[in-house]
PDB file of N, CA and C in Angstrom:
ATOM      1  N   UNK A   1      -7.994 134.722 115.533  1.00  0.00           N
ATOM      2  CA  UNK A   1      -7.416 133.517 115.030  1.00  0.00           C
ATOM      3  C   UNK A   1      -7.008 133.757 113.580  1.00  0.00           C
ATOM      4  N   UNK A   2      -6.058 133.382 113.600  1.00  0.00           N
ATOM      5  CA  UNK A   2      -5.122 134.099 111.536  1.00  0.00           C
ATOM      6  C   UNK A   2      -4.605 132.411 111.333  1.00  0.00           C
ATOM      7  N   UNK A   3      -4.323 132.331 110.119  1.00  0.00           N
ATOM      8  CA  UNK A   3      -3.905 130.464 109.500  1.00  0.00           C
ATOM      9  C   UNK A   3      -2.642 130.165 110.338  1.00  0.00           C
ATOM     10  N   UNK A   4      -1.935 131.142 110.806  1.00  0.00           N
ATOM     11  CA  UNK A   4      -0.688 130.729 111.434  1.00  0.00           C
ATOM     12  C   UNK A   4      -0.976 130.444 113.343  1.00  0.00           C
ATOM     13  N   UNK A   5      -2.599 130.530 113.340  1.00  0.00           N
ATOM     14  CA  UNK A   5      -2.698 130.198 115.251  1.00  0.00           C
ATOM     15  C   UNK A   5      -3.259 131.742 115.937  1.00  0.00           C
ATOM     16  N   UNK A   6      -3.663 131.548 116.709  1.00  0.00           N
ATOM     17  CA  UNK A   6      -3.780 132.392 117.463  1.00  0.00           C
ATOM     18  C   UNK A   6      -2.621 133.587 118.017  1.00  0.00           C
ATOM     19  N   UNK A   7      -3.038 134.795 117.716  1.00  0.00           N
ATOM     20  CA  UNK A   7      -2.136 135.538 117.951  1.00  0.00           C
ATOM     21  C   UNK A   7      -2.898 136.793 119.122  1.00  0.00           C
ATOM     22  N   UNK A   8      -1.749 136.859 120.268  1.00  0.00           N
ATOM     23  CA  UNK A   8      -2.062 137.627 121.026  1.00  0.00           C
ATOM     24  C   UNK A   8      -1.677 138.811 121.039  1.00  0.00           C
ATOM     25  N   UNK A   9      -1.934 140.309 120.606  1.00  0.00           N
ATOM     26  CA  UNK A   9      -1.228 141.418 120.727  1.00  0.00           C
ATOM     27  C   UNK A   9      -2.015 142.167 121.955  1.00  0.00           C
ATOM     28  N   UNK A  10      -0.792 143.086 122.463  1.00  0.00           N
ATOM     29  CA  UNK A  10      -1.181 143.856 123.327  1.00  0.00           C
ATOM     30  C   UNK A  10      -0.800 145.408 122.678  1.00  0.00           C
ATOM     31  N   UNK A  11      -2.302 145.958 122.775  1.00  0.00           N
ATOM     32  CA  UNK A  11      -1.942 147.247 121.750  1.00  0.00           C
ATOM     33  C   UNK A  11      -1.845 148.601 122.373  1.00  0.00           C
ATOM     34  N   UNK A  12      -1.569 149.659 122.307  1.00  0.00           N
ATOM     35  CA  UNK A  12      -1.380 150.693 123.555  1.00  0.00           C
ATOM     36  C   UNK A  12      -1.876 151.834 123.146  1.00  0.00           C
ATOM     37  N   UNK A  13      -2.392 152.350 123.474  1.00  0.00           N
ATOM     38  CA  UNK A  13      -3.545 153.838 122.980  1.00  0.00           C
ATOM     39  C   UNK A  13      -2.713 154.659 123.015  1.00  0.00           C
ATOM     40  N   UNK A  14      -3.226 156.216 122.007  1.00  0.00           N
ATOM     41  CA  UNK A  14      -2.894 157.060 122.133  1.00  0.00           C
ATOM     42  C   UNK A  14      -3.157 158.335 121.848  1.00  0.00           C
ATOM     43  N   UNK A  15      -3.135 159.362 122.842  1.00  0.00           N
ATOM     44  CA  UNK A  15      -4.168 160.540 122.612  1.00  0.00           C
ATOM     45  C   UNK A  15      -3.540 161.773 122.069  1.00  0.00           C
ATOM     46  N   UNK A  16      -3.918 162.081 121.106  1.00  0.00           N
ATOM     47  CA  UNK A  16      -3.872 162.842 120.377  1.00  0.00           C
ATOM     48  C   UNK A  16      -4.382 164.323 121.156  1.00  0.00           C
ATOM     49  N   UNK A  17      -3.390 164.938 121.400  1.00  0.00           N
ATOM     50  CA  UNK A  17      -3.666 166.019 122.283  1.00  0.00           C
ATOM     51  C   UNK A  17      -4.097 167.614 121.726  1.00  0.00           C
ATOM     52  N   UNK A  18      -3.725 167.576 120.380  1.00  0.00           N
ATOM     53  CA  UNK A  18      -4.387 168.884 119.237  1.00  0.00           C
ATOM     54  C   UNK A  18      -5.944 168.037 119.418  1.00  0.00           C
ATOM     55  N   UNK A  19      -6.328 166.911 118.924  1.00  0.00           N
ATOM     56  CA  UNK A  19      -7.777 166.883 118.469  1.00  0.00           C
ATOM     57  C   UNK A  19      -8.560 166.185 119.564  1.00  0.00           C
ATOM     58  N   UNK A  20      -7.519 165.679 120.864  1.00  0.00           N
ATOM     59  CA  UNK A  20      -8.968 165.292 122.100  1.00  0.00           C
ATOM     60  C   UNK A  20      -8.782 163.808 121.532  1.00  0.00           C
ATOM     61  N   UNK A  21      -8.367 163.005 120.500  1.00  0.00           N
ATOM     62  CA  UNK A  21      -8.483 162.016 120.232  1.00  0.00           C
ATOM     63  C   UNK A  21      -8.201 160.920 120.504  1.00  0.00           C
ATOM     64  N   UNK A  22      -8.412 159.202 120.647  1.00  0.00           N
ATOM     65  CA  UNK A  22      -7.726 158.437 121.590  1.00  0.00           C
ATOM     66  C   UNK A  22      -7.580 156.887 120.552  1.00  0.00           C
ATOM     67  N   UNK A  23      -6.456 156.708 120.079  1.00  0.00           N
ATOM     68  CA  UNK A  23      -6.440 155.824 118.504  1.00  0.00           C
ATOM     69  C   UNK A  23      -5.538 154.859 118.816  1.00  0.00           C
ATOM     70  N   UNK A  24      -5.762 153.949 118.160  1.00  0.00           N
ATOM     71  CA  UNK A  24      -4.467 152.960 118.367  1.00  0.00           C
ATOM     72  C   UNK A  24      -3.736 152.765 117.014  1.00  0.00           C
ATOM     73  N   UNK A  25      -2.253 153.089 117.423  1.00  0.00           N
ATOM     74  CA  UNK A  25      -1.252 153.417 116.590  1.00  0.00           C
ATOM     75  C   UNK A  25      -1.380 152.522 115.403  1.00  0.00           C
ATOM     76  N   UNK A  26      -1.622 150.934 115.495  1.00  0.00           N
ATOM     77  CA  UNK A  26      -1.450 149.962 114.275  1.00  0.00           C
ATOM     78  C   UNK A  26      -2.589 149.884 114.054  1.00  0.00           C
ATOM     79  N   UNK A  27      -3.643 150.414 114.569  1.00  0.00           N
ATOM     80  CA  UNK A  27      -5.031 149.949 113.849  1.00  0.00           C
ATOM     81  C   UNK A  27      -5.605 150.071 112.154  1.00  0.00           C
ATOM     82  N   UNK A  28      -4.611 150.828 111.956  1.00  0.00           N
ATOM     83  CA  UNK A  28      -4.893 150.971 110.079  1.00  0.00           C
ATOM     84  C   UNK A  28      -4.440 150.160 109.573  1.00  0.00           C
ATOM     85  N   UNK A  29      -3.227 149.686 110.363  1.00  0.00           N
ATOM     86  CA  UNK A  29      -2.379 148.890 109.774  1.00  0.00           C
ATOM     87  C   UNK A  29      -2.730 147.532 109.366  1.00  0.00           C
ATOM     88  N   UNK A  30      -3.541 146.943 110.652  1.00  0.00           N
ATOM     89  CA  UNK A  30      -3.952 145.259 110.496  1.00  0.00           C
ATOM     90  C   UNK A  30      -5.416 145.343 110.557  1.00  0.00           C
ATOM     91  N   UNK A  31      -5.548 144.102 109.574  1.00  0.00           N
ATOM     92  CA  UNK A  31      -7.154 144.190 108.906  1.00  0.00           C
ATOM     93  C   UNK A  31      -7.452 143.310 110.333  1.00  0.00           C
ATOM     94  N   UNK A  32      -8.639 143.830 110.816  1.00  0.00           N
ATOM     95  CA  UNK A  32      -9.229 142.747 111.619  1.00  0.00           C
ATOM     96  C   UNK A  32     -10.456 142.592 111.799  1.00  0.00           C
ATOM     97  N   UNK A  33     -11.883 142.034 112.154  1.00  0.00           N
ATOM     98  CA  UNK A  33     -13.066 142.052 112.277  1.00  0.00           C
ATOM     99  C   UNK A  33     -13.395 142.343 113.479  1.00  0.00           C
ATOM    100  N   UNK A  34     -12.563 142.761 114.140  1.00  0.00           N
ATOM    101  CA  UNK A  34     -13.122 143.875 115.486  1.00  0.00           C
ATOM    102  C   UNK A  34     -13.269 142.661 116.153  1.00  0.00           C
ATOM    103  N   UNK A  35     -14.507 142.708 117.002  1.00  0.00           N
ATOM    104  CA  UNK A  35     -14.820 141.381 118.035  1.00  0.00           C
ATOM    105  C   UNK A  35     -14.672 139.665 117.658  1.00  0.00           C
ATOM    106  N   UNK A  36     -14.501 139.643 115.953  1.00  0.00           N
ATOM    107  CA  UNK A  36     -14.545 138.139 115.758  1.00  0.00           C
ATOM    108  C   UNK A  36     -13.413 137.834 116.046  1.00  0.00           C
ATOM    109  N   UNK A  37     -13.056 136.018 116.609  1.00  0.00           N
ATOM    110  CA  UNK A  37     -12.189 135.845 117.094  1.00  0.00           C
ATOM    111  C   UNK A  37     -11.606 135.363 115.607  1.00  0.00           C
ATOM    112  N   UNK A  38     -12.147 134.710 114.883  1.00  0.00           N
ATOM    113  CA  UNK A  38     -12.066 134.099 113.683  1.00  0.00           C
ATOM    114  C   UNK A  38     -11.792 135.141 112.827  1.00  0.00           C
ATOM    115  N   UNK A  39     -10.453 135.319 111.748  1.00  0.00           N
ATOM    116  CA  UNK A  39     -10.604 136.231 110.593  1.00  0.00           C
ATOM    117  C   UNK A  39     -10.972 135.939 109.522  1.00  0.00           C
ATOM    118  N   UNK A  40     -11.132 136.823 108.708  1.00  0.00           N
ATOM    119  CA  UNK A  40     -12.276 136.656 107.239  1.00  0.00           C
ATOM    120  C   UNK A  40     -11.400 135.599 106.543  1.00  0.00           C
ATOM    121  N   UNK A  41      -9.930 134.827 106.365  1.00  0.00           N
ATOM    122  CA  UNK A  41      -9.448 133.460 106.141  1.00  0.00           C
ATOM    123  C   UNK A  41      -9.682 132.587 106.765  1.00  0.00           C
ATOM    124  N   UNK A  42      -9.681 132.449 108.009  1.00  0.00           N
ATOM    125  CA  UNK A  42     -10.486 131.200 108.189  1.00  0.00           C
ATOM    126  C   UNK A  42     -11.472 131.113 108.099  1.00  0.00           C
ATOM    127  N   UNK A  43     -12.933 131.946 108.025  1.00  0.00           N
ATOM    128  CA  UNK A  43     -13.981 131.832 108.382  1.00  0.00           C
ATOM    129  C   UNK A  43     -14.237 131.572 106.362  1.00  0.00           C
ATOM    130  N   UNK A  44     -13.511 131.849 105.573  1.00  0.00           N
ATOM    131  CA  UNK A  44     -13.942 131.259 103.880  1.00  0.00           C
ATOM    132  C   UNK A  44     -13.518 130.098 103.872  1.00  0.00           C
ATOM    133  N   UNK A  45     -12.275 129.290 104.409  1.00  0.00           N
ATOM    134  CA  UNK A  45     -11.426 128.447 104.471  1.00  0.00           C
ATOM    135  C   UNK A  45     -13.103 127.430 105.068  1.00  0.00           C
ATOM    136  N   UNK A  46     -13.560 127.863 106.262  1.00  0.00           N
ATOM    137  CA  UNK A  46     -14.506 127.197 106.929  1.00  0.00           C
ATOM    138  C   UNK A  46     -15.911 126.805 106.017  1.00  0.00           C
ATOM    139  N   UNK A  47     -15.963 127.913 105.489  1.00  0.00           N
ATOM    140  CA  UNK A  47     -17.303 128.160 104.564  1.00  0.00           C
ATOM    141  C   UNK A  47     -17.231 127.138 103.335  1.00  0.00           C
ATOM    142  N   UNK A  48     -15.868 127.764 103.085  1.00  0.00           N
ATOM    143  CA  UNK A  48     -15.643 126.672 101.222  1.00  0.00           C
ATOM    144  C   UNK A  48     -15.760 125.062 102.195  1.00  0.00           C
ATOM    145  N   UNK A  49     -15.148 124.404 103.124  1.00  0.00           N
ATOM    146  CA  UNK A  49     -15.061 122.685 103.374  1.00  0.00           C
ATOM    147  C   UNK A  49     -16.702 122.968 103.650  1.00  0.00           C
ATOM    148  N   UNK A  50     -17.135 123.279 104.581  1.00  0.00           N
ATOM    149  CA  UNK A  50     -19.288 123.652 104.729  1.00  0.00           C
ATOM    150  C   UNK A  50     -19.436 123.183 103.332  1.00  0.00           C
ATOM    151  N   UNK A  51     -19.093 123.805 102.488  1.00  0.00           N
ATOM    152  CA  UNK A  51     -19.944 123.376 100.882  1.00  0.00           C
ATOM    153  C   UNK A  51     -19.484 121.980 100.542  1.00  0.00           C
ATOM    154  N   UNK A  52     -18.433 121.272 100.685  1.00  0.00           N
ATOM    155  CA  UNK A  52     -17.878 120.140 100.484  1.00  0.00           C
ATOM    156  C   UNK A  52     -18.271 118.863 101.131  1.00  0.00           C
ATOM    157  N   UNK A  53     -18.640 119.006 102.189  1.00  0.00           N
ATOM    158  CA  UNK A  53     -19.045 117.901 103.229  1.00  0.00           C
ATOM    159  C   UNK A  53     -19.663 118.963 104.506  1.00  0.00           C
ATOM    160  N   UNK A  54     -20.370 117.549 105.322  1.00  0.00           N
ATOM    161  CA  UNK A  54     -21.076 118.350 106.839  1.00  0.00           C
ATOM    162  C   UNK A  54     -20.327 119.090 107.461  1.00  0.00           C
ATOM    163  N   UNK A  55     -20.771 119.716 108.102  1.00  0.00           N
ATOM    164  CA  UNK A  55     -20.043 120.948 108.928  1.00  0.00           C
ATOM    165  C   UNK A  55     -19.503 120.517 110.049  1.00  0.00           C
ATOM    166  N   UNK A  56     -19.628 119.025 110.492  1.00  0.00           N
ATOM    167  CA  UNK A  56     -18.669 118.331 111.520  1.00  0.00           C
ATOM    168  C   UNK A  56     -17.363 117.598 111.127  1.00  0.00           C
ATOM    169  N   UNK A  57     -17.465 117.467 109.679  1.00  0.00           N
ATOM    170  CA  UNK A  57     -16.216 117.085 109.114  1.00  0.00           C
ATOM    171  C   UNK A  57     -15.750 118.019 108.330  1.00  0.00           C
ATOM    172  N   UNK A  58     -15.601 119.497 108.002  1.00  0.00           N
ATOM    173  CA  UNK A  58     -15.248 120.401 108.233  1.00  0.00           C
ATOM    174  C   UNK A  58     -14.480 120.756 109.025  1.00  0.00           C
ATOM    175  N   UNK A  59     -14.914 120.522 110.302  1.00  0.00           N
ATOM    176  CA  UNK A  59     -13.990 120.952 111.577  1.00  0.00           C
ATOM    177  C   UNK A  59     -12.949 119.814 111.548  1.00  0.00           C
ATOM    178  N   UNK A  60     -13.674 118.562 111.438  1.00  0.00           N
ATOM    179  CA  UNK A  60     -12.291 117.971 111.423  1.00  0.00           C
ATOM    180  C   UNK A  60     -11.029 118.118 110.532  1.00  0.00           C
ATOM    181  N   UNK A  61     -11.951 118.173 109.280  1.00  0.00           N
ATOM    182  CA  UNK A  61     -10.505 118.639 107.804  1.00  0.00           C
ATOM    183  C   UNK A  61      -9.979 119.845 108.533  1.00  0.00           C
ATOM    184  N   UNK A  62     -10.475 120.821 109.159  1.00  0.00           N
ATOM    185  CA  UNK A  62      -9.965 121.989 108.946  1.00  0.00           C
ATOM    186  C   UNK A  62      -9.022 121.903 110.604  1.00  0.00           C
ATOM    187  N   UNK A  63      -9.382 121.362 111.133  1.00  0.00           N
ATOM    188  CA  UNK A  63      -8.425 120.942 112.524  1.00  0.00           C
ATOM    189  C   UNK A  63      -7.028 120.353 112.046  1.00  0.00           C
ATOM    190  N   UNK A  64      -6.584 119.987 111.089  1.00  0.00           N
ATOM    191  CA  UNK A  64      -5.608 119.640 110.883  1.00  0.00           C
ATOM    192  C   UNK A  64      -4.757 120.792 110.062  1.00  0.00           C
ATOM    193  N   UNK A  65      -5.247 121.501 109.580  1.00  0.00           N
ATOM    194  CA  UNK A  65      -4.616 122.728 109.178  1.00  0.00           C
ATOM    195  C   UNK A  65      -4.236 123.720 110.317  1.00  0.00           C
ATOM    196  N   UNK A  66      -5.065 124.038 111.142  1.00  0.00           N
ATOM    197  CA  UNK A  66      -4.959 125.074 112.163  1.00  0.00           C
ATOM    198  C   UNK A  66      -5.592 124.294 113.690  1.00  0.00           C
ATOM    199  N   UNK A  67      -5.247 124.703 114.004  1.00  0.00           N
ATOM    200  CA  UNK A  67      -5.229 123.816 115.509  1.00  0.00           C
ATOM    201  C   UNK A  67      -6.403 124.541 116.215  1.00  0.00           C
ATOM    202  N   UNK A  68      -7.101 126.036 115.919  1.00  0.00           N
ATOM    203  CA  UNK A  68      -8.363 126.130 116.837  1.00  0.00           C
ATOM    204  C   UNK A  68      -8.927 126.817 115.348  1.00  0.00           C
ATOM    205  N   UNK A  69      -9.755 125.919 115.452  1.00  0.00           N
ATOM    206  CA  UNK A  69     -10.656 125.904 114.104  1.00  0.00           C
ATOM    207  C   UNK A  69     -12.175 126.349 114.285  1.00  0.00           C
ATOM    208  N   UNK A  70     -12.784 126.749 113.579  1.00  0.00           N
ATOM    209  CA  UNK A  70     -14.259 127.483 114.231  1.00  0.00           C
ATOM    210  C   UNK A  70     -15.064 126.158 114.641  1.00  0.00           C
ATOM    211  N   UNK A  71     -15.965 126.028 115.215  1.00  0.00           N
ATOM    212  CA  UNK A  71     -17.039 125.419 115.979  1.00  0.00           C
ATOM    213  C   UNK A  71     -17.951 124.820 114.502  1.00  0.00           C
ATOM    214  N   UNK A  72     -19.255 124.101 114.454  1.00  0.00           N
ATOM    215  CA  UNK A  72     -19.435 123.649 113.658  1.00  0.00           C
ATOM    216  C   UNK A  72     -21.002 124.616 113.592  1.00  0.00           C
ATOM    217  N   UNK A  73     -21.087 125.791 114.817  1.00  0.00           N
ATOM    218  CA  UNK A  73     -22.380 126.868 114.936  1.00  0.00           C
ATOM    219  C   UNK A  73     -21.509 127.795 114.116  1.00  0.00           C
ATOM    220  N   UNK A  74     -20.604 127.853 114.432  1.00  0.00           N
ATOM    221  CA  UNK A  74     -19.585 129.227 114.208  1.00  0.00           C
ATOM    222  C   UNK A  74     -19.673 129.025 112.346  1.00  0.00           C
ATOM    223  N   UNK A  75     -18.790 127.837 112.249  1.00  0.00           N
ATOM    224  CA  UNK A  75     -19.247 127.740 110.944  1.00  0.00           C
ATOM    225  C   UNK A  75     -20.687 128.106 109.781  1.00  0.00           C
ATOM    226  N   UNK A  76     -21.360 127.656 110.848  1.00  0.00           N
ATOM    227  CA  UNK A  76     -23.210 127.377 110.201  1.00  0.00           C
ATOM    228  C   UNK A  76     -23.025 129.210 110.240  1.00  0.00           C
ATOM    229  N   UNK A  77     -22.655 129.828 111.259  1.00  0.00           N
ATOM    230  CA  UNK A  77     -23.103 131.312 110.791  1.00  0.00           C
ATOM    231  C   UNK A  77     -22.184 132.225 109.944  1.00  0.00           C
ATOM    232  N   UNK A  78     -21.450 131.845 109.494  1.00  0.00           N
ATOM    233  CA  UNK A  78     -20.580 132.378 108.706  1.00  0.00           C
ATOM    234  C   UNK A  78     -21.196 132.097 107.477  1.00  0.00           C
ATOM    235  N   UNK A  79     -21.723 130.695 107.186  1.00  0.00           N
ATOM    236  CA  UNK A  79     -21.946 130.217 105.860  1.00  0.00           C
ATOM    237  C   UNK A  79     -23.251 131.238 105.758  1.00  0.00           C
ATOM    238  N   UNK A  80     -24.068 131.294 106.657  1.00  0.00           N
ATOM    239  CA  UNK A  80     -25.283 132.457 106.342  1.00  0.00           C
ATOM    240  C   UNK A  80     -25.203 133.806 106.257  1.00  0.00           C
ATOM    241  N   UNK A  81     -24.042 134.277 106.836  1.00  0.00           N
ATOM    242  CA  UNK A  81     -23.612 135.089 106.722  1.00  0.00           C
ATOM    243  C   UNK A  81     -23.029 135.555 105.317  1.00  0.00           C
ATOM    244  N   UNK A  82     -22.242 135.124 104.594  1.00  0.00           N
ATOM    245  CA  UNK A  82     -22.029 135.210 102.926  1.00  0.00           C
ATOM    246  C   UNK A  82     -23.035 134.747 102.806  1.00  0.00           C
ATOM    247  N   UNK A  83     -24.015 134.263 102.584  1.00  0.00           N
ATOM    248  CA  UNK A  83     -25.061 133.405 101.595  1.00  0.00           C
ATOM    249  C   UNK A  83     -26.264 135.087 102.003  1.00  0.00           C
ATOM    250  N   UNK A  84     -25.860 135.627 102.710  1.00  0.00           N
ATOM    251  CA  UNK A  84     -26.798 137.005 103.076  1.00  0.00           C
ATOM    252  C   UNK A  84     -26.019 138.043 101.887  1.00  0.00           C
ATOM    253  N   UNK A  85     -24.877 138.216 102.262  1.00  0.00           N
ATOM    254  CA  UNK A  85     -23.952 139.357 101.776  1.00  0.00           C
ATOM    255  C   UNK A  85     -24.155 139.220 100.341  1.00  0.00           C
ATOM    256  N   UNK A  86     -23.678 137.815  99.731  1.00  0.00           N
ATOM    257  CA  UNK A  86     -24.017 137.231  98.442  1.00  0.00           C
ATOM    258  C   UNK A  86     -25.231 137.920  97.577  1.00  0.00           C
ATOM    259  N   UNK A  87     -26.308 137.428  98.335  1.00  0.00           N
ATOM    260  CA  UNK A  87     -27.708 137.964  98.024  1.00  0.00           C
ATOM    261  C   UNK A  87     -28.378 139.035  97.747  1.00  0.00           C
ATOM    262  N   UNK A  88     -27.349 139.692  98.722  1.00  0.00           N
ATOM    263  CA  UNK A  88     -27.497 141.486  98.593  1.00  0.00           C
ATOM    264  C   UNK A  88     -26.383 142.168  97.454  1.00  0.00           C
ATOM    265  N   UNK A  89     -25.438 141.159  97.295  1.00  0.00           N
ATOM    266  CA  UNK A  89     -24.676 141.813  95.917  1.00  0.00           C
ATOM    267  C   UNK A  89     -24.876 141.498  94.798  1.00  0.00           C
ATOM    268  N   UNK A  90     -25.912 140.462  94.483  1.00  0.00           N
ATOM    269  CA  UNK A  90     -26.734 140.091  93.685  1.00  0.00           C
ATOM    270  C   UNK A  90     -28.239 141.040  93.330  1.00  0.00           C
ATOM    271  N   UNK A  91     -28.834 141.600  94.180  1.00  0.00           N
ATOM    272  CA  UNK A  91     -29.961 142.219  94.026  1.00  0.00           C
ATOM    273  C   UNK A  91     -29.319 143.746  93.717  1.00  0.00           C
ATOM    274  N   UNK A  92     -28.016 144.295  93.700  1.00  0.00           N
ATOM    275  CA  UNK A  92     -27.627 145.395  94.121  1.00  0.00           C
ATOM    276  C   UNK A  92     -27.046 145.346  92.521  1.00  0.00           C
ATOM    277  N   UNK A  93     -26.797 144.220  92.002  1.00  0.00           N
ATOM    278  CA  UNK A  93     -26.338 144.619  90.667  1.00  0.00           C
ATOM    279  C   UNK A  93     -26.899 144.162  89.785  1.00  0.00           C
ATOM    280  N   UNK A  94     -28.400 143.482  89.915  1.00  0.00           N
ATOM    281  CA  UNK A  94     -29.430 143.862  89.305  1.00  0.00           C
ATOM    282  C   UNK A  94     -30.062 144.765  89.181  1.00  0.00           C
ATOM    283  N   UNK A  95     -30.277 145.481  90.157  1.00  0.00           N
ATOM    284  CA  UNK A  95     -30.645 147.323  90.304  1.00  0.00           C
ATOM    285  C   UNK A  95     -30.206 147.807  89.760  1.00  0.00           C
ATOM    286  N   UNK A  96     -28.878 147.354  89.592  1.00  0.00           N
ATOM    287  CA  UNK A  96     -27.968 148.773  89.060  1.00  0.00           C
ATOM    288  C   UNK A  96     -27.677 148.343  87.324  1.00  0.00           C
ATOM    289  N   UNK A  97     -27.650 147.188  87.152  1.00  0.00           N
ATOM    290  CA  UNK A  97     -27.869 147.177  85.982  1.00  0.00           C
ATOM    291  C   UNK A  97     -29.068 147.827  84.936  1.00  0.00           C
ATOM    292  N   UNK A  98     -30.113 147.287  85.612  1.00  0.00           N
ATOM    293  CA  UNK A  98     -31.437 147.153  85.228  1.00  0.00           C
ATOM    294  C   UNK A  98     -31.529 149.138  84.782  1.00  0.00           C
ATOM    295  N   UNK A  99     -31.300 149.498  85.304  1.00  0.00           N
ATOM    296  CA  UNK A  99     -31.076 151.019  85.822  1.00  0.00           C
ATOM    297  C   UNK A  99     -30.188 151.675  84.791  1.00  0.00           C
ATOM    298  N   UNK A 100     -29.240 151.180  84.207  1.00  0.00           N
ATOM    299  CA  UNK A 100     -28.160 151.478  83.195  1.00  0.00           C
ATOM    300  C   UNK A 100     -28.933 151.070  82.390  1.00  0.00           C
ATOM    301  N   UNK A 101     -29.555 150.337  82.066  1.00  0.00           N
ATOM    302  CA  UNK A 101     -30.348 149.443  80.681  1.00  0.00           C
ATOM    303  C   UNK A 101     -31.078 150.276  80.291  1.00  0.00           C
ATOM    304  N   UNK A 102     -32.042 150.966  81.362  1.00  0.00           N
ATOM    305  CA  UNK A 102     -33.058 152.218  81.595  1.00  0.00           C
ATOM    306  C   UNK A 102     -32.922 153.346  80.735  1.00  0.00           C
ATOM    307  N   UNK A 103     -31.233 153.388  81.472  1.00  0.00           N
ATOM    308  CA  UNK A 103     -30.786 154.555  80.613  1.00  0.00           C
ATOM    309  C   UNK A 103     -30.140 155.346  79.021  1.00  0.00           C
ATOM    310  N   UNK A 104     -29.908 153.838  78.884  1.00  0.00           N
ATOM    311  CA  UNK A 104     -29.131 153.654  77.802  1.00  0.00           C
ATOM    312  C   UNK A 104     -30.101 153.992  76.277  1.00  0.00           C
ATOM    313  N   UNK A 105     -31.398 153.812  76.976  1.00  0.00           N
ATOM    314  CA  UNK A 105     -32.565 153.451  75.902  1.00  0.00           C
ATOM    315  C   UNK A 105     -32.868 154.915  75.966  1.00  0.00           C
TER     316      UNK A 105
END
């Protein structure tokens, strides 16, 4: 799901016959999250209205922008999902600060 709707591609493999290999031609090309149906814009789009109001009027604000809008679970795990990632880039540059400070002395 991308801000402009659901988009269906049909993508076509291809094997690389020097290295045994089996790739799909545009896959470098387009950013995607593999199995999520939701991409990393809607799912912030979802996250930022979550911080604004309940996560059932969320879906509704956000139903009027895009016509299949995440679920109001879908939402709840996305928002934990950054609020995880967040946490860990927070402790990761306290380490690493703390660590430079170390060194500096």
């Amino acid at each position: 799901m991308t801000p402009v709707g659901k988009l269906n591609l049909k993508l076509h493999r291809v094997k690389d016959k020097e290295e045994e290999k089996i790739f799909l031609l545009v896959e470098d090309r387009i950013e995607s999250d593999g199995k999520k149906i939701y991409q990393e814009d809607i799912s912030v789009i979802s996250a930022e209205l979550a911080t604004k109001m309940t996560y059932r009027d969320a879906v509704k604000e956000g139903k009027q922008f895009v016509k299949d809008f995440p679920s109001t679970c879908t939402i709840n795990r996305r928002v934990k999902g950054e609020r995880s990632f967040q946490l860990d880039l927070i402790h990761l540059l306290r380490d690493t600060s703390f660590k430079l400070c170390r060194m500096e002395k």
